[in-house]
Protein backbone atom coordinates (compact mmCIF):
# COMPACT_ATOMS: atom_id res chain seq x y z
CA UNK A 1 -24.79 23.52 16.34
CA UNK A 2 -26.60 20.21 15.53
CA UNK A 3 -28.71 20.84 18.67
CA UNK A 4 -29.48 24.00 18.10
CA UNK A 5 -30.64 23.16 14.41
CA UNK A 6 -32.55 20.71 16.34
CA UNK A 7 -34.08 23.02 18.67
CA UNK A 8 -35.05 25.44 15.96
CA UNK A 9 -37.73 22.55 13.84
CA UNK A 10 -36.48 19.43 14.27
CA UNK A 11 -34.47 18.30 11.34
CA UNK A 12 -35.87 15.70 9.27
CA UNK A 13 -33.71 13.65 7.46
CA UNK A 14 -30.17 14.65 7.61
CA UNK A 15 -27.29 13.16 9.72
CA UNK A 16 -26.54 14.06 12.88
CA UNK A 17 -22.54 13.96 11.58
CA UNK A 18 -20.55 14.14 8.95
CA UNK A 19 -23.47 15.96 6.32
CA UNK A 20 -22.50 18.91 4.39
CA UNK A 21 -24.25 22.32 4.60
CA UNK A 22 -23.78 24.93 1.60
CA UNK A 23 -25.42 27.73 1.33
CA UNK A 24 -27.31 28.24 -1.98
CA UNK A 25 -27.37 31.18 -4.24
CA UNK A 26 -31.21 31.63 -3.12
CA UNK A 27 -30.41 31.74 0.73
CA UNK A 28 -31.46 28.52 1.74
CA UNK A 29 -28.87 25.94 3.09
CA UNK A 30 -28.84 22.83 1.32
CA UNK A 31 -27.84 19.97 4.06
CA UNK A 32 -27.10 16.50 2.71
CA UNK A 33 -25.98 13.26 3.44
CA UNK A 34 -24.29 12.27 6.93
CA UNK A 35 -24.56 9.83 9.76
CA UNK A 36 -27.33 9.12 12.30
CA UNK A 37 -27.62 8.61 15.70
CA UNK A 38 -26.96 4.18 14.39
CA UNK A 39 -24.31 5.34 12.57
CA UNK A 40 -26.40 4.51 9.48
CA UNK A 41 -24.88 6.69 6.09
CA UNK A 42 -27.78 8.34 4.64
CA UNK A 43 -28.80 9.79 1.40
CA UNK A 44 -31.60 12.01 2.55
CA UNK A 45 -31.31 15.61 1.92
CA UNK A 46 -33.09 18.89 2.91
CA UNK A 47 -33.38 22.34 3.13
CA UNK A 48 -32.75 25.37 5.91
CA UNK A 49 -34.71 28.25 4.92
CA UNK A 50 -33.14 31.01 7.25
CA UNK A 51 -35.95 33.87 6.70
CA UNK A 52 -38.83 31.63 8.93
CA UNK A 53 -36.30 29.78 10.63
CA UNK A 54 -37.91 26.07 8.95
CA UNK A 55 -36.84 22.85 7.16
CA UNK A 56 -37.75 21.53 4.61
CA UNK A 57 -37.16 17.56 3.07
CA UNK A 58 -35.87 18.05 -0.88
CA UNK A 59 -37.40 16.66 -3.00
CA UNK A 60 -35.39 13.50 -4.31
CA UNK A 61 -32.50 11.21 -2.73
CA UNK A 62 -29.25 11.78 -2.94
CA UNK A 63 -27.92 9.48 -5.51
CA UNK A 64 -25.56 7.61 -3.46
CA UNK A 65 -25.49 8.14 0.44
CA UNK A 66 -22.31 9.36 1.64
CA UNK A 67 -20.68 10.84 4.85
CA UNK A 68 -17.38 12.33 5.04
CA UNK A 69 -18.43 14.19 1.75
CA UNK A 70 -17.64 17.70 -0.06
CA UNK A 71 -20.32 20.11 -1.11
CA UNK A 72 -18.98 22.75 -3.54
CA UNK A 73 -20.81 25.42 -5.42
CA UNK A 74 -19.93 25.69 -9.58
CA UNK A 75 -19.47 28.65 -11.61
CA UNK A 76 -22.81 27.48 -13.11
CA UNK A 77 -25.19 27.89 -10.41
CA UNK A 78 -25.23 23.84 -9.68
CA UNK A 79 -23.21 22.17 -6.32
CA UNK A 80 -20.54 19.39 -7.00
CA UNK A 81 -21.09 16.44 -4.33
CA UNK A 82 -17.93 14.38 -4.37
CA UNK A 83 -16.20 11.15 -2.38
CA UNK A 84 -17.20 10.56 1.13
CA UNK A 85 -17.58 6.88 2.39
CA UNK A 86 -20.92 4.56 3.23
CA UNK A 87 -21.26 1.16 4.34
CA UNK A 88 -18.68 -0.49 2.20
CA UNK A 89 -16.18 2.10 1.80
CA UNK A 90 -14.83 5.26 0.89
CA UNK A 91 -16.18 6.51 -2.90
CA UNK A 92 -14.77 7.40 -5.72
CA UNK A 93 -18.46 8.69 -6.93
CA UNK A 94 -19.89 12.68 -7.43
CA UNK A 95 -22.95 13.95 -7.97
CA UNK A 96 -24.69 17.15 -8.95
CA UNK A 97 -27.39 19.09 -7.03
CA UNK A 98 -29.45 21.48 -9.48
CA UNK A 99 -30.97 23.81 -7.31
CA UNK A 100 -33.37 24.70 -10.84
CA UNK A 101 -35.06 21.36 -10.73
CA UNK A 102 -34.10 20.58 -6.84
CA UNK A 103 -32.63 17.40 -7.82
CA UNK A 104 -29.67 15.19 -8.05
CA UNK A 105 -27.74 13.72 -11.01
CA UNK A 106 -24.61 11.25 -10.96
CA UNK A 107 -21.40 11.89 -12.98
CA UNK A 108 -20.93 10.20 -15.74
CA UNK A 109 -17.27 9.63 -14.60
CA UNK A 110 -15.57 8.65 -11.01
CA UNK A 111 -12.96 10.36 -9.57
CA UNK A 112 -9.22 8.52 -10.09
CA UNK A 113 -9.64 7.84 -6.23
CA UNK A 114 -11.91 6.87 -3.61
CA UNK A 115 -11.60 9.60 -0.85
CA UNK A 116 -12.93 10.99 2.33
CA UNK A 117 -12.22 13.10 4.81
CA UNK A 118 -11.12 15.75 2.03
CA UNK A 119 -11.22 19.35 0.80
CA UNK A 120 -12.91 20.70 -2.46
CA UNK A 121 -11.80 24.31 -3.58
CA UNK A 122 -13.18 26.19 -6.27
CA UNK A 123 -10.38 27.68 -8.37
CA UNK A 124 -10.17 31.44 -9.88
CA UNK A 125 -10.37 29.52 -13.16
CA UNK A 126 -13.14 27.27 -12.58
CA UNK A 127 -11.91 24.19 -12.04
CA UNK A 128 -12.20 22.09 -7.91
CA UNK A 129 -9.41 21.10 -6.57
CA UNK A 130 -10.11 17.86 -4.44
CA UNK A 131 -6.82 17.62 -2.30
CA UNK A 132 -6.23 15.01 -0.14
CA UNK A 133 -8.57 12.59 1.88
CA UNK A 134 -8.35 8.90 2.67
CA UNK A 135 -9.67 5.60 1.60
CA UNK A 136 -8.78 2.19 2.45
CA UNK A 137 -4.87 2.62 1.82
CA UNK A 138 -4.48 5.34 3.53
CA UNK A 139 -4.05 9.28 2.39
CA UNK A 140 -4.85 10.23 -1.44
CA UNK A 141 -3.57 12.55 -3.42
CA UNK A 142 -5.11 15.32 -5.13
CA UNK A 143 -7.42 16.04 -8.61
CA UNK A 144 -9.05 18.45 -10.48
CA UNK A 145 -12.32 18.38 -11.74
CA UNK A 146 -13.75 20.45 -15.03
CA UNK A 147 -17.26 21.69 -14.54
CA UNK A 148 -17.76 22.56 -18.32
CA UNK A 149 -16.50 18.94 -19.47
CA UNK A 150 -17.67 17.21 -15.98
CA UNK A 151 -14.51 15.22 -16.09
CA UNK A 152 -11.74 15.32 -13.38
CA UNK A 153 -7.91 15.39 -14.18
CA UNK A 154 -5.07 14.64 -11.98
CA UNK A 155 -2.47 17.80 -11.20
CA UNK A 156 0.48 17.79 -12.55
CA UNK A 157 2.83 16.93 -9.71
CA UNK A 158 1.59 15.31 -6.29
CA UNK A 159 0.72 16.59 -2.94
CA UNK A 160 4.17 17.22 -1.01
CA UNK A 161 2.81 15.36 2.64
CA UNK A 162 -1.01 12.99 1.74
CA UNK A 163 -3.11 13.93 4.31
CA UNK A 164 -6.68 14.14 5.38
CA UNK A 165 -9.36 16.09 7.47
CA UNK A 166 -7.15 19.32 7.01
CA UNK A 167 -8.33 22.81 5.48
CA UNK A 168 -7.68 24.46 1.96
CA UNK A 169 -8.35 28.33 1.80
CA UNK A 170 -8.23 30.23 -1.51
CA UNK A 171 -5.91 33.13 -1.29
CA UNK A 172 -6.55 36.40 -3.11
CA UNK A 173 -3.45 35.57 -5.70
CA UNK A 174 -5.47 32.73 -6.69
CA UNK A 175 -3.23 29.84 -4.62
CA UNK A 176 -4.86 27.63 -2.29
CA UNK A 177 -3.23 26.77 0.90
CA UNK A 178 -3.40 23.89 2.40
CA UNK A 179 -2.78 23.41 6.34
CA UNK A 180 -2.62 20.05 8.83
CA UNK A 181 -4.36 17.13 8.83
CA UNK A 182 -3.34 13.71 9.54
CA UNK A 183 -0.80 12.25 7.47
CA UNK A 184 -0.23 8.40 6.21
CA UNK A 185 1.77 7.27 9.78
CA UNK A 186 -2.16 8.46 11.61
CA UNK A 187 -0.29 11.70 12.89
CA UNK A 188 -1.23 15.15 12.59
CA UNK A 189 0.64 16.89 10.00
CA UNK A 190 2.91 19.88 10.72
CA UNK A 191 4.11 20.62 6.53
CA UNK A 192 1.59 23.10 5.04
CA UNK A 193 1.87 23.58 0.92
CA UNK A 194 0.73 25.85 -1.41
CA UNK A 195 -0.93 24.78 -4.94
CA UNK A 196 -0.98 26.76 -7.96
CA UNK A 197 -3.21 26.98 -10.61
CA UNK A 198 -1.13 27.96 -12.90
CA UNK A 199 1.58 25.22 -13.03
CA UNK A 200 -0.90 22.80 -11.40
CA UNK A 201 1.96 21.94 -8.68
CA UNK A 202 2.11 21.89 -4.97
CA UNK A 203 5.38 23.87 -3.18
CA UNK A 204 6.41 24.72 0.49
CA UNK A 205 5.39 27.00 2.57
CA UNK A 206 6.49 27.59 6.51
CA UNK A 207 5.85 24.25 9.12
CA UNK A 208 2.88 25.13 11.80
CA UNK A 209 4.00 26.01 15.32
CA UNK A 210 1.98 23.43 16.58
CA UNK A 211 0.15 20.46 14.74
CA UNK A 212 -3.70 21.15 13.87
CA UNK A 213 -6.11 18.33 12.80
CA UNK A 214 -10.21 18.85 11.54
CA UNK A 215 -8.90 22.59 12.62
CA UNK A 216 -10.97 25.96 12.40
CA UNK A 217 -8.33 27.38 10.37
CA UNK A 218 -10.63 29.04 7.60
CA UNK A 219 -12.19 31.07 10.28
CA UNK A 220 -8.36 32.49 11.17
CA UNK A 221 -7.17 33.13 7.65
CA UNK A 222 -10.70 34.35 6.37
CA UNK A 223 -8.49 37.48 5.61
CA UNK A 224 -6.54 36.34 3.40
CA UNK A 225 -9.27 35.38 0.79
């Protein structure tokens, strides 16, 4: 896909791995942060305007860079950039891309934990769940952050099995299930757990077949949105 992005204008700015693309209420793609080809974390960000097929540079930075990131639309129209890593670490930072003014703005307030390599879900009530992820001691649990009060809160019990690069899908009764990964010991996770939004807790669900790490799952359960 990066090469054929590539092919299509010749991308700017934006990492050849690890950026985020989300698509944006007007059409365009917004596609932020990442790693280039020196393995160099950026905080460049542009636009993919799908109509002519073009890119465009936006107009200011990224207020950290990150890789590793999560980019995750709000109920109010903005997009909640959260963790990732750069040169020194894994980051416990967000920011917020207002796609009104085309620019970025930190949080006033960090997450609990530094994290990368995990998944941000937009509940039926509003509120992200960042699950998962890893930093420097290994697989982090999960949080909630508040758009209307821009703060994040932790759950109220833990994640059954920490994990990272796994998937989170939102499920039409308002759940989110969760679904592989790696786990603390650096092997792929076979538990899968559901968290609801209503207690605020993680439970069981059935063990995978067969272990699945950075997997395509979404794609697979896409019906059960």
């Amino acid at each position: 896909l990066n090469e054929q992005l590539r092919t299509l204008s010749g991308i700017h700015d934006i990492g050849e791995a690890e950026f985020t693309g989300t698509l944006l209420a007007d059409g365009r793609v917004l596609l932020a942060g990442g790693l280039n080809e020196y393995a160099t974390v950026l905080d460049s960000a542009e636009f993919y305007n799908p109509t002519d097929g073009s890119f465009t540079p936006e107009a200011g930075a990224m207020i950290s860079p990150r890789a590793g990131h999560t980019s995750t639309p709000l109920p109010n129209g903005t997009y909640l950039l959260a963790g990732g890593r750069n040169s020194a670490g894994s980051l416990n930072s967000a920011e917020i891309f207002d796609p009104a003014t085309s620019a970025f703005s930190p949080l006033p307030v960090s997450m609990a934990a530094s994290r990368s390599g995990h998944t941000a879900t937009v509940l039926q009530n509003g509120l992200v769940l960042l699950a998962g992820g890893t930093n420097a001691s290994g697989p982090i649990d999960a949080e909630l952050f508040d758009p209307v009060s821009s703060t994040f809160m932790p759950t109220a019990s833990s994640m059954l099995k920490a994990r990272s690069r796994h998937t989170a899908t939102l499920l039409r009764d308002g759940t989110v299930l969760i679904v592989g990964g790696v786990g603390a010991d650096g092997n792929p996770v076979a538990e899968n757990e559901i968290y609801d939004p209503i207690t605020r807790t993680f439970g069981g669900t059935l063990r995978l077949s067969c272990t699945v790490t950075d997997a395509a799952m979404n794609t697979a359960l896409g019906a059960a949105r």
